[in-house]
N, C-alpha and C. Protein backbone atom coordinates (compact mmCIF):
# COMPACT_ATOMS: atom_id res chain seq x y z
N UNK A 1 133.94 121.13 94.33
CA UNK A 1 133.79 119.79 94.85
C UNK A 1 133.33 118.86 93.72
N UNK A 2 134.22 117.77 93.28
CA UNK A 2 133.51 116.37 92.12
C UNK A 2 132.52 115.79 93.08
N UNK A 3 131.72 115.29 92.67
CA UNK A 3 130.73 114.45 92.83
C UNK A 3 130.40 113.80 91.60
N UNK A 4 131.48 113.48 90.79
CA UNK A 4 131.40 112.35 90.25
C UNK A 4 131.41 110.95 90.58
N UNK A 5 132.58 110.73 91.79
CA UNK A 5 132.01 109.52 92.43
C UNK A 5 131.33 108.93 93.55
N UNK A 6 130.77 110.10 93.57
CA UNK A 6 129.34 110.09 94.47
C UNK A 6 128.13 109.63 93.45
N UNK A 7 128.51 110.38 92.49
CA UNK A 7 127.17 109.83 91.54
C UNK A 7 127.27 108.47 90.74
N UNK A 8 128.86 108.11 90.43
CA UNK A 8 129.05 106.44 90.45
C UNK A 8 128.73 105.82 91.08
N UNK A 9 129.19 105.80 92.47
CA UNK A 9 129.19 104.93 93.27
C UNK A 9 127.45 104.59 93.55
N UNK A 10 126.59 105.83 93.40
CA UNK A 10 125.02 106.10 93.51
C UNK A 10 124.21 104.70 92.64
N UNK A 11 125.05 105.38 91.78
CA UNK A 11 124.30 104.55 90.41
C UNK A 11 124.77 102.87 89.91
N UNK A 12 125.88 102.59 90.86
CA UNK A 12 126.21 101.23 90.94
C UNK A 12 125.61 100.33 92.06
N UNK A 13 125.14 101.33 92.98
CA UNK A 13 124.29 100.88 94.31
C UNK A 13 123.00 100.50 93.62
N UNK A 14 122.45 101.45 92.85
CA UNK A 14 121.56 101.06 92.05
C UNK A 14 120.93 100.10 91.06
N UNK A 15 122.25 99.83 90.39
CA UNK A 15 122.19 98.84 89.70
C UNK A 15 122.01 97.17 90.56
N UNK A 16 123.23 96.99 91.22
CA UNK A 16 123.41 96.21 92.09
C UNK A 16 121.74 95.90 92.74
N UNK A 17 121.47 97.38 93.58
CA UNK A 17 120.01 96.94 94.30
C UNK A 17 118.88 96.40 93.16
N UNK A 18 118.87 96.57 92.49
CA UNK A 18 117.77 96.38 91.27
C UNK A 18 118.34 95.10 90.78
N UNK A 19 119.74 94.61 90.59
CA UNK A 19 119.63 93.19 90.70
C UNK A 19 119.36 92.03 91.57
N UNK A 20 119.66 92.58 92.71
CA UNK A 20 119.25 91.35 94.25
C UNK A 20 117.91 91.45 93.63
N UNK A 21 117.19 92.66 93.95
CA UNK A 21 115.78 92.44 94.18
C UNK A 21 115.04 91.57 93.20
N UNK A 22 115.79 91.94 92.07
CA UNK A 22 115.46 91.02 90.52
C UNK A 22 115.77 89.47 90.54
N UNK A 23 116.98 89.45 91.55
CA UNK A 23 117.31 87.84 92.06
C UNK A 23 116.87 87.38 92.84
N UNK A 24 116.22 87.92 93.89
CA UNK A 24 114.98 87.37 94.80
C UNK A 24 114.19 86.81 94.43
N UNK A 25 113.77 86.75 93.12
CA UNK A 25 112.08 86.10 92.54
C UNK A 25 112.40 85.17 92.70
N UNK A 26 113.90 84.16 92.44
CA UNK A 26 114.33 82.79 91.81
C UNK A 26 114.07 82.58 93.44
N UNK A 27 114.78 82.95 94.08
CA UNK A 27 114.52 82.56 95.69
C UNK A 27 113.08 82.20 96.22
N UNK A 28 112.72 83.47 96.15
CA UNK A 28 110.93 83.24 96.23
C UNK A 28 110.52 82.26 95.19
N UNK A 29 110.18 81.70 94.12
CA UNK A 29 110.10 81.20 93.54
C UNK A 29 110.18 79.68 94.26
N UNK A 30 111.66 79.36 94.30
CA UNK A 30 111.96 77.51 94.46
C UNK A 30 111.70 77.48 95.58
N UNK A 31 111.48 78.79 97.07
CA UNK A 31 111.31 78.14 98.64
C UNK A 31 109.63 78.21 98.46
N UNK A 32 108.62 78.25 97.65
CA UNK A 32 107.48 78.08 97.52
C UNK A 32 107.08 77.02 97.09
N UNK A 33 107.77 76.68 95.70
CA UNK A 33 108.04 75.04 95.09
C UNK A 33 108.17 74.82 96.23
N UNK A 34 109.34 74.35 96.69
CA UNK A 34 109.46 73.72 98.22
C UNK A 34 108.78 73.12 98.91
N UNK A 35 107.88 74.72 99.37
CA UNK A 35 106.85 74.65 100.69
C UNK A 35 105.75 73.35 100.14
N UNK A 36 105.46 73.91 98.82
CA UNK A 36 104.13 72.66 98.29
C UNK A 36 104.38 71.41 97.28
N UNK A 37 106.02 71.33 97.50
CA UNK A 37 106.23 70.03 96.44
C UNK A 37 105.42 70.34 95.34
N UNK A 38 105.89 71.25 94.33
CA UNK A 38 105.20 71.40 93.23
C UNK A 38 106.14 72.77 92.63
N UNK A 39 106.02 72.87 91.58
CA UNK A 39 106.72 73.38 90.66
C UNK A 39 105.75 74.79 90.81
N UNK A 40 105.99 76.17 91.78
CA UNK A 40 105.15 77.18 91.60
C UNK A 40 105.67 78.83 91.04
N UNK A 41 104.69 79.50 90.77
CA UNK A 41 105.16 80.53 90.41
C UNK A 41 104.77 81.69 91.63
N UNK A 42 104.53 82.34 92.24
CA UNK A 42 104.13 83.07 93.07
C UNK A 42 103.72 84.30 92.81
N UNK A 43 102.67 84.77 93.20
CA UNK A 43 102.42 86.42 92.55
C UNK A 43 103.38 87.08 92.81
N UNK A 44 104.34 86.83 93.91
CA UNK A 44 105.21 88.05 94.69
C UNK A 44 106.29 87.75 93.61
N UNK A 45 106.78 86.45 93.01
CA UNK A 45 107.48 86.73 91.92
C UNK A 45 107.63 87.44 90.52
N UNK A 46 106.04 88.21 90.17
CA UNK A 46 106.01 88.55 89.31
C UNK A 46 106.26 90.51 90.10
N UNK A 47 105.78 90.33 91.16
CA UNK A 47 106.06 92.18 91.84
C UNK A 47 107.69 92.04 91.69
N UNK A 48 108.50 91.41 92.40
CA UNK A 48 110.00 91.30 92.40
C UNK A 48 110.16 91.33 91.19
N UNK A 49 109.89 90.51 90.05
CA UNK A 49 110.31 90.96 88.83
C UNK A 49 110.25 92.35 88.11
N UNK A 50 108.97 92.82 88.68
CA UNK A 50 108.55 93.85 88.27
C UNK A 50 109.32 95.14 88.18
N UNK A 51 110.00 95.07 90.04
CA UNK A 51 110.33 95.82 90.74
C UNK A 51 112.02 95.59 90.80
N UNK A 52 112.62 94.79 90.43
CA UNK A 52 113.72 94.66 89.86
C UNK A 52 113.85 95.17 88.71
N UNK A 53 113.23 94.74 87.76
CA UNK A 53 113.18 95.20 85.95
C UNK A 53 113.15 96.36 86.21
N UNK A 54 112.00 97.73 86.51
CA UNK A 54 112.27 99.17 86.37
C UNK A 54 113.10 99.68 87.31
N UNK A 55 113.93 99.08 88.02
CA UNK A 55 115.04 99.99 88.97
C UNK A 55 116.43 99.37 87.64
N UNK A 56 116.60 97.99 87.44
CA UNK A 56 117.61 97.84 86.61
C UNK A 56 117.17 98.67 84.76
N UNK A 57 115.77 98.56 84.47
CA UNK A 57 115.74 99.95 83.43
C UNK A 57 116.30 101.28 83.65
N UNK A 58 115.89 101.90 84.67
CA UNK A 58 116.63 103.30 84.97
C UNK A 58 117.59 103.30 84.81
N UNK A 59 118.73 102.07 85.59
CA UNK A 59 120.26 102.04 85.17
C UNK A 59 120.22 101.98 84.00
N UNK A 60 120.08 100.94 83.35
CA UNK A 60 120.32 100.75 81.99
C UNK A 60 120.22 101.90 81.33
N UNK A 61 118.78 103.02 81.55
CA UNK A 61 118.59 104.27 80.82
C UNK A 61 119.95 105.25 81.47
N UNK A 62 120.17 104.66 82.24
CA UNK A 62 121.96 105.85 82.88
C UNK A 62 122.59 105.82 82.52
N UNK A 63 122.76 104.04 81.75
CA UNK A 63 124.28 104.44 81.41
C UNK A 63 123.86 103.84 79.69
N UNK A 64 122.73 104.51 79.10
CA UNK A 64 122.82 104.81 77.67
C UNK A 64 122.88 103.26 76.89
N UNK A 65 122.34 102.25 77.34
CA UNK A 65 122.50 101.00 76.95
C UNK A 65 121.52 100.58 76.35
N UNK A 66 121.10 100.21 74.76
CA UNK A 66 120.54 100.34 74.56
C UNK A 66 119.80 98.75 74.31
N UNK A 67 120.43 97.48 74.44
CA UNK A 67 120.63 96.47 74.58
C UNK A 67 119.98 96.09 75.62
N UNK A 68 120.27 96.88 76.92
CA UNK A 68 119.90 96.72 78.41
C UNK A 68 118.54 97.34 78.47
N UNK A 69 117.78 98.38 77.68
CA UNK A 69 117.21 99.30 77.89
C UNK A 69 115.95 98.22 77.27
N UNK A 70 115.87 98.23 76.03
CA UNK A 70 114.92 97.64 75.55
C UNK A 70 114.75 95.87 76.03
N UNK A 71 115.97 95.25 76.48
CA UNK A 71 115.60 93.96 77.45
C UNK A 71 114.73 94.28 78.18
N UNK A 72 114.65 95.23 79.28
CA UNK A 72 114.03 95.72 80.75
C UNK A 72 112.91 95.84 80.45
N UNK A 73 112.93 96.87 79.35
CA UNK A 73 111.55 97.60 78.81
C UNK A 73 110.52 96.20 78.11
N UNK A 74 110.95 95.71 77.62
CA UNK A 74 109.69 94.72 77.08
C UNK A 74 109.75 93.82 78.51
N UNK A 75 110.71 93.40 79.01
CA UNK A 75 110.49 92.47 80.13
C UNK A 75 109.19 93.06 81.45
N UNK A 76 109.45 94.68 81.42
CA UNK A 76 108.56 95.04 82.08
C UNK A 76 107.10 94.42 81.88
N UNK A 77 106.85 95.05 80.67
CA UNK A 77 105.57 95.10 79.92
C UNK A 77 105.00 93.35 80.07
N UNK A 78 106.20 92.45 80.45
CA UNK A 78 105.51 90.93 80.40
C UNK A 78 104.96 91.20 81.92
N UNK A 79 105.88 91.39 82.81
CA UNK A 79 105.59 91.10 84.20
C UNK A 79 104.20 92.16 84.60
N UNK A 80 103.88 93.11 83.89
CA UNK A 80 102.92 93.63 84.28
C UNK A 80 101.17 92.87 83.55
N UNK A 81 101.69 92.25 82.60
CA UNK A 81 100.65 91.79 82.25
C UNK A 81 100.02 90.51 82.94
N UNK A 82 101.41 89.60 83.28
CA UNK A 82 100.94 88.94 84.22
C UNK A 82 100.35 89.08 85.66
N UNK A 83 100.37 90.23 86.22
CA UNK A 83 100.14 90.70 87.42
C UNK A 83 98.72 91.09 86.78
N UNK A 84 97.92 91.85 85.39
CA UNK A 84 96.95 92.31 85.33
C UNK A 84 96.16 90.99 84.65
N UNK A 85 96.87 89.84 84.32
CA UNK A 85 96.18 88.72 84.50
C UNK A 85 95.87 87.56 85.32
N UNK A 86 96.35 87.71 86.29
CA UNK A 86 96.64 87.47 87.61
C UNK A 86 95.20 87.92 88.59
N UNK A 87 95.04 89.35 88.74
CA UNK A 87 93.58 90.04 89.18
C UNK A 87 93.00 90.35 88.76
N UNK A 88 93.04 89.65 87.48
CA UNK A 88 91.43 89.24 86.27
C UNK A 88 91.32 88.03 86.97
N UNK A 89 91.60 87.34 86.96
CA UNK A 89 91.25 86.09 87.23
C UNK A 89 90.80 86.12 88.40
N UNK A 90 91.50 86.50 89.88
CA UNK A 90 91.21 86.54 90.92
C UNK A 90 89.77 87.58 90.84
N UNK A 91 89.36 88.32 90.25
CA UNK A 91 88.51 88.93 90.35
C UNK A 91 87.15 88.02 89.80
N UNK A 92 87.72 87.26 89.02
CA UNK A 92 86.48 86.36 87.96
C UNK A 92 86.09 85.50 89.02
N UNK A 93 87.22 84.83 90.02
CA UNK A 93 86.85 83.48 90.32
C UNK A 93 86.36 83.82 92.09
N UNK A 94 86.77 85.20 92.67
CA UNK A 94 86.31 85.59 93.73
C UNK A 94 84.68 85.44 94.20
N UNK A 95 84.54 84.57 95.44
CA UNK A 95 83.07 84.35 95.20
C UNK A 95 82.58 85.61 95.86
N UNK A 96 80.83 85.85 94.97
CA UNK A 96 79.82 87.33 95.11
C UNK A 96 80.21 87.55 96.83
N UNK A 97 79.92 88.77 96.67
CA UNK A 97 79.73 89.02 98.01
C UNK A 97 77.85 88.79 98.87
N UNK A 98 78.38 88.30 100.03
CA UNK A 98 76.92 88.18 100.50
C UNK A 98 76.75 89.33 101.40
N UNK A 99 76.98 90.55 101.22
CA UNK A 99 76.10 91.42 101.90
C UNK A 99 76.83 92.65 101.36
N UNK A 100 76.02 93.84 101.55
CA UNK A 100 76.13 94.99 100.67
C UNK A 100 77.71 95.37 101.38
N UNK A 101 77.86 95.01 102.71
CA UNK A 101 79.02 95.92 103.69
C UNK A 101 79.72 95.01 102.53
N UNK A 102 80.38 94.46 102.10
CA UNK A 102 81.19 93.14 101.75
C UNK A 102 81.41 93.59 100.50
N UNK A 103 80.47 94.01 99.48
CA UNK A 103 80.22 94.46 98.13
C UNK A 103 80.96 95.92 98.17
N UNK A 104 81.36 96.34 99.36
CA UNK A 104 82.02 97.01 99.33
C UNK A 104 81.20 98.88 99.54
N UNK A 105 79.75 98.51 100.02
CA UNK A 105 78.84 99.83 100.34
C UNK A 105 78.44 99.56 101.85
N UNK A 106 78.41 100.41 102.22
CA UNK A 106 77.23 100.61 103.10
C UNK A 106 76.25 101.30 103.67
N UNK A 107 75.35 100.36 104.24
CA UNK A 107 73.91 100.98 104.57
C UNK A 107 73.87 101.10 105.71
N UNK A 108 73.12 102.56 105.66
CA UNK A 108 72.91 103.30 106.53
C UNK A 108 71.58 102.71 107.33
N UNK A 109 71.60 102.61 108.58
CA UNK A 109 70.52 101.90 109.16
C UNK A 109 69.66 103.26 109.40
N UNK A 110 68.29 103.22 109.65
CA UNK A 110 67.39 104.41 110.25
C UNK A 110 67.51 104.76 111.27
C-alpha cells in the first residue's frame, strides 16, 4: 500500500492550517483596531503568530527549505519575546495583592 499521498496530502493540510492560523492575527488584529478606533496590537495576535510560525516551521522543516526554515525560526523567537514582554509588564504593573488568599497562599484558620 503507497501512502505517499496520504502523507502529501497530510503535510499540505498542514501547511495550509499553519497558514490560516498565521492569517488570523491580521484579522484579529484590524477587528480590535476597529472595536477601539485605534491602531491595536492584541496579545492573541502575538499567540496566533506564534502558533502559526511553529506549525508553518515544521512544514518548512518537511519539505527541507531552508529559506522557509530560518524565516519561521527567527520569526518565532520575535513572537515569543513579545509574549515574555508582554507578562513582564503585566506582572510589573499588576496591582499587590490585598490578602494572602489573593497572593496566591492560604491560611489555614484554627
Amino acid at each position: 500500500m503507497n501512502l505517499e499521498p496520504v502523507n502529501t496530502n497530510l503535510w499540505i493540510a498542514v501547511g495550509f492550517g499553519g497558514q490560516l492560523i498565521f492569517s488570523l492575527r491580521f484579522l484579529v488584529q484590524w477587528w480590535q483596531s476597529e472595536r477601539q478606533g485605534r491602531s491595536v496590537v492584541p496579545v492573541s495576535f502575538w499567540y496566533l503568530s506564534l502558533l502559526g510560525g511553529l506549525i508553518l516551521l515544521f512544514y518548512a522543516i518537511h519539505k527541507e527549505d531552508p529559506v522557509f526554515i530560518v524565516g519561521q525560526l527567527f520569526g518565532s523567537f520575535i513572537y515569543l519575546r513579545n509574549l515574555r514582554l508582554i507578562a513582564k509588564h503585566r506582572r510589573n504593573s499588576a496591582p499587590p495583592p490585598t490578602s494572602l488568599h489573593e497572593a496566591g497562599r492560604t491560611v489555614r484558620q484554627p
